[in-house]
Protein backbone atom coordinates (compact mmCIF):
# COMPACT_ATOMS: atom_id res chain seq x y z
CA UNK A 1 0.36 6.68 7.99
CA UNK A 2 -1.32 9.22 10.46
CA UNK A 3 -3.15 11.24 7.07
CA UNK A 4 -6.56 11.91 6.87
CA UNK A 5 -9.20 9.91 5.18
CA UNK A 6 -10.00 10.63 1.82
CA UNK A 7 -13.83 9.47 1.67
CA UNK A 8 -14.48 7.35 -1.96
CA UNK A 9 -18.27 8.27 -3.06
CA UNK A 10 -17.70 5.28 -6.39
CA UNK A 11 -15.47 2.91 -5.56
CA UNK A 12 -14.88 1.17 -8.89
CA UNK A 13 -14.34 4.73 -10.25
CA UNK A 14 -11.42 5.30 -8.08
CA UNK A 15 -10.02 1.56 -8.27
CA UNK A 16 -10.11 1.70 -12.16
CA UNK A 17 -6.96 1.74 -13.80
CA UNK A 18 -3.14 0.79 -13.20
CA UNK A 19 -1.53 1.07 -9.70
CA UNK A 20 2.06 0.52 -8.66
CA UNK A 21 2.08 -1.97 -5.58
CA UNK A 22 4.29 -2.06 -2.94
CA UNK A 23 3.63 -5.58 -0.29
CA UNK A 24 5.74 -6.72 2.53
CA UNK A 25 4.81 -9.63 3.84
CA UNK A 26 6.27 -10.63 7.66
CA UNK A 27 6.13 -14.15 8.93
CA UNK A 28 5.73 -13.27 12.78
CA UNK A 29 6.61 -16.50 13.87
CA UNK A 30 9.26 -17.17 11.60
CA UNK A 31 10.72 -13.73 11.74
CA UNK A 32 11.21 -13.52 8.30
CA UNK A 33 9.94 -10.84 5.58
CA UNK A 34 9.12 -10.68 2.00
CA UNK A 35 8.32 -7.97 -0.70
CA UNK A 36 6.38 -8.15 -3.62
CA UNK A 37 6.74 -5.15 -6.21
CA UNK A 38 4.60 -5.01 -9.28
CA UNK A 39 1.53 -3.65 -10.92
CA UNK A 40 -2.35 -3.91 -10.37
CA UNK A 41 -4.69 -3.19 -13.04
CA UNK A 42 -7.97 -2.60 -12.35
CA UNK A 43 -10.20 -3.48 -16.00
CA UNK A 44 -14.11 -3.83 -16.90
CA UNK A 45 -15.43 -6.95 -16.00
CA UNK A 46 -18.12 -9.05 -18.18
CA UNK A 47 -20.47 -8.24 -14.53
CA UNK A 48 -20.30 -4.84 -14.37
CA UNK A 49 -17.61 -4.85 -11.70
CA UNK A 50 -13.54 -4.67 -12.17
CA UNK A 51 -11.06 -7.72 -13.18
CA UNK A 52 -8.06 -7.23 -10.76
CA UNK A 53 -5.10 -8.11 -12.07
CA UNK A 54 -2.18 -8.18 -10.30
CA UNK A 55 1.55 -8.88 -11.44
CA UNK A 56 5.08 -8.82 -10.42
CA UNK A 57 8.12 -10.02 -8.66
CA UNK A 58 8.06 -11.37 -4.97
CA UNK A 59 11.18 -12.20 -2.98
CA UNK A 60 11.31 -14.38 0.01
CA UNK A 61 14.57 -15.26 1.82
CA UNK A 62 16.63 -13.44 -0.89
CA UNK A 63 15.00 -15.80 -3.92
CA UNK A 64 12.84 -13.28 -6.40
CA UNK A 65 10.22 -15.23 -8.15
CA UNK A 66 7.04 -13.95 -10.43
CA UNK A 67 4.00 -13.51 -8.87
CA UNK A 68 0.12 -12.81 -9.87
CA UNK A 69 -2.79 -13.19 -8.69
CA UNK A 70 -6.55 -12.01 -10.09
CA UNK A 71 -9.45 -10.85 -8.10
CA UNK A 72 -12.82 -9.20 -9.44
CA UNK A 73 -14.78 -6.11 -7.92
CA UNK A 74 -18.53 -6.51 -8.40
CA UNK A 75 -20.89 -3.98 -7.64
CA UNK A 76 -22.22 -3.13 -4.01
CA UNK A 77 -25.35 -1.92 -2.82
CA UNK A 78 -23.86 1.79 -2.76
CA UNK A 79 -21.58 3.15 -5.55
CA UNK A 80 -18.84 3.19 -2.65
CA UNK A 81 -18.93 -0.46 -1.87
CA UNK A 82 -18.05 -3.89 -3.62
CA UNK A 83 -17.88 -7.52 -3.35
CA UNK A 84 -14.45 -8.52 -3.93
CA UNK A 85 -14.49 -12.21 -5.20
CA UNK A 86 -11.55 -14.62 -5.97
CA UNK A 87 -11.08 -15.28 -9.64
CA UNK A 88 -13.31 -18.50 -9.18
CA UNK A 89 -16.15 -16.26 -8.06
CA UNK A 90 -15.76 -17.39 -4.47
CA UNK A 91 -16.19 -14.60 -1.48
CA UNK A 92 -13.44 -12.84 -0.40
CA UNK A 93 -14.96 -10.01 1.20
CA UNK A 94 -17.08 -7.14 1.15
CA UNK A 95 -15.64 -3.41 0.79
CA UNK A 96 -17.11 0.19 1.57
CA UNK A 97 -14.78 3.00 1.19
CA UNK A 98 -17.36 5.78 1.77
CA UNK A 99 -15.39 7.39 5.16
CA UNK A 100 -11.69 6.07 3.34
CA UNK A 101 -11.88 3.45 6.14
CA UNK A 102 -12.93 0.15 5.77
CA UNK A 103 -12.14 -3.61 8.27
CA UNK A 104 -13.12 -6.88 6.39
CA UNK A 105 -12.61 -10.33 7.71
CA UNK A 106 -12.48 -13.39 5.72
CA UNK A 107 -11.88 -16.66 7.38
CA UNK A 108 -9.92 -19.36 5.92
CA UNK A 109 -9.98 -23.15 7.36
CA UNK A 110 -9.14 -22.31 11.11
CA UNK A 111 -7.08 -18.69 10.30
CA UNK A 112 -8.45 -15.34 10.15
CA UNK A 113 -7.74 -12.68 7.49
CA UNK A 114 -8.45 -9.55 9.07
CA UNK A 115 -8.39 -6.58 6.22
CA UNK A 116 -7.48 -2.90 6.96
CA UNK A 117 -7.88 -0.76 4.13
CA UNK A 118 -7.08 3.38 4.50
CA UNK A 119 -7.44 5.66 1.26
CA UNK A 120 -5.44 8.76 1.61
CA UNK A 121 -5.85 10.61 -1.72
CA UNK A 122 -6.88 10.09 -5.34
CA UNK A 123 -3.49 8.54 -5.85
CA UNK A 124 -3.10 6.62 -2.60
CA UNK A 125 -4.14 4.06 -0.24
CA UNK A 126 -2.96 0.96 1.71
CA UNK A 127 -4.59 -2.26 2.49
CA UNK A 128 -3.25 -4.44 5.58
CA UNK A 129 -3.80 -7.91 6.17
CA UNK A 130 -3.44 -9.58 9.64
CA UNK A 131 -3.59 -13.45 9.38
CA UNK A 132 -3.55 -15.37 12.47
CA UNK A 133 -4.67 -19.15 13.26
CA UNK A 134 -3.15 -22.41 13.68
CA UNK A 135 -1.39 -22.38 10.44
CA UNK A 136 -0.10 -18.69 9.53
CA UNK A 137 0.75 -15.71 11.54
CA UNK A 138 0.91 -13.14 9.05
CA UNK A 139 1.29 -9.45 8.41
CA UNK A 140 0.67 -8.45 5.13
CA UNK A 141 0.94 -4.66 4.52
CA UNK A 142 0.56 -3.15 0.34
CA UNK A 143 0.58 0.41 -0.72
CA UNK A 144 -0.92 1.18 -3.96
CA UNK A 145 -0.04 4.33 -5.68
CA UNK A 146 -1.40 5.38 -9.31
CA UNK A 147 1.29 6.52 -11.51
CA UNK A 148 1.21 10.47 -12.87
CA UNK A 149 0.08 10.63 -16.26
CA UNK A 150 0.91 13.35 -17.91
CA UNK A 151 -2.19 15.74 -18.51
CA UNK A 152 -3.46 16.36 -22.39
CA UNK A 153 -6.08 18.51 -23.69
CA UNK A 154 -8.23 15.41 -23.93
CA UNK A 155 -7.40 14.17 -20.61
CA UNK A 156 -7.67 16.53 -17.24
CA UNK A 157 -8.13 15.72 -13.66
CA UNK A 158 -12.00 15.55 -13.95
CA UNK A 159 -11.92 13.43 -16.84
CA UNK A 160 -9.01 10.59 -15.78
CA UNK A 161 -10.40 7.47 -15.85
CA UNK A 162 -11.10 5.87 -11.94
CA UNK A 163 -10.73 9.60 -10.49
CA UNK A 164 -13.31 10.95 -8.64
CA UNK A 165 -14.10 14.33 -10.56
CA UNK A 166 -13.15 17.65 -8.63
């Protein structure tokens, strides 16, 4: 996507809530591509942060299977950053969203996990994962889009949970 940035001032604001999910996943070596399509919700942890919860269907060489995985968001320094742990609390890596632009790297045995992460909107933004090392050579590209709801009295644009107010 060549769109502008769309700077995130609270980052757990914008991530709470439920986000279709889009993932292709390339095997560079092995030429071969996968897709996972499913949901992430994004709920109050026990820490102050978010649970991630992610859940649907990946296929690989033509064989769909279910899929899920759960992260948690704690609380950064700054509203606009996190700590994004693996469900057993260990480091993943850090986040800041404040200019919608954000490069994390988290190394794993002898591969790297570089993380690109690009907000567009209040409604979109992609997160791209290059793994490369001994063991994987990886491209791992998700959009996340949160689904219209439709507007009530009780519930506007400034008042949608994990929006940023206008």
């Amino acid at each position: 996507m060549s769109e502008a940035l769309y700077g995130v001032p609270d980052v757990l604001a914008y991530l709470a809530g439920t986000w279709q999910v889009e993932r292709t996943a390339r095997d560079v070596a092995g030429d071969a591509e996968g897709h996972f399509s499913g949901t992430t919700v994004f709920t109050p942890g026990d820490d102050g942060g978010l649970l991630h919860h992610e859940s649907g269907t990946f296929t690989w060489r033509g064989t769909p299977r279910p899929a899920e995985r759960t992260l948690r968001f704690v609380p950064g320094d700054d509203p606009a950053t996190a700590h994004v742990l693996f469900a057993d609390g260990r480091p993943f890596h850090d986040l800041d969203l404040r200019t919608g632009r954000h490069t994390a790297d988290h190394p794993c045995a002898l591969d790297l996990y570089r993380g690109d992460f690009e907000v567009y909107d209040e409604r979109h933004w992609r997160m791209r994962w290059r793994v490369a090392g001994p063991a994987k050579d990886l491209i791992l590209t998700t959009t996340y889009t949160r689904p219209r709801e439709p507007l009530t009295a009780a519930r506007t644009p400034s008042t949608s949970p994990g929006l940023p107010g206008r």
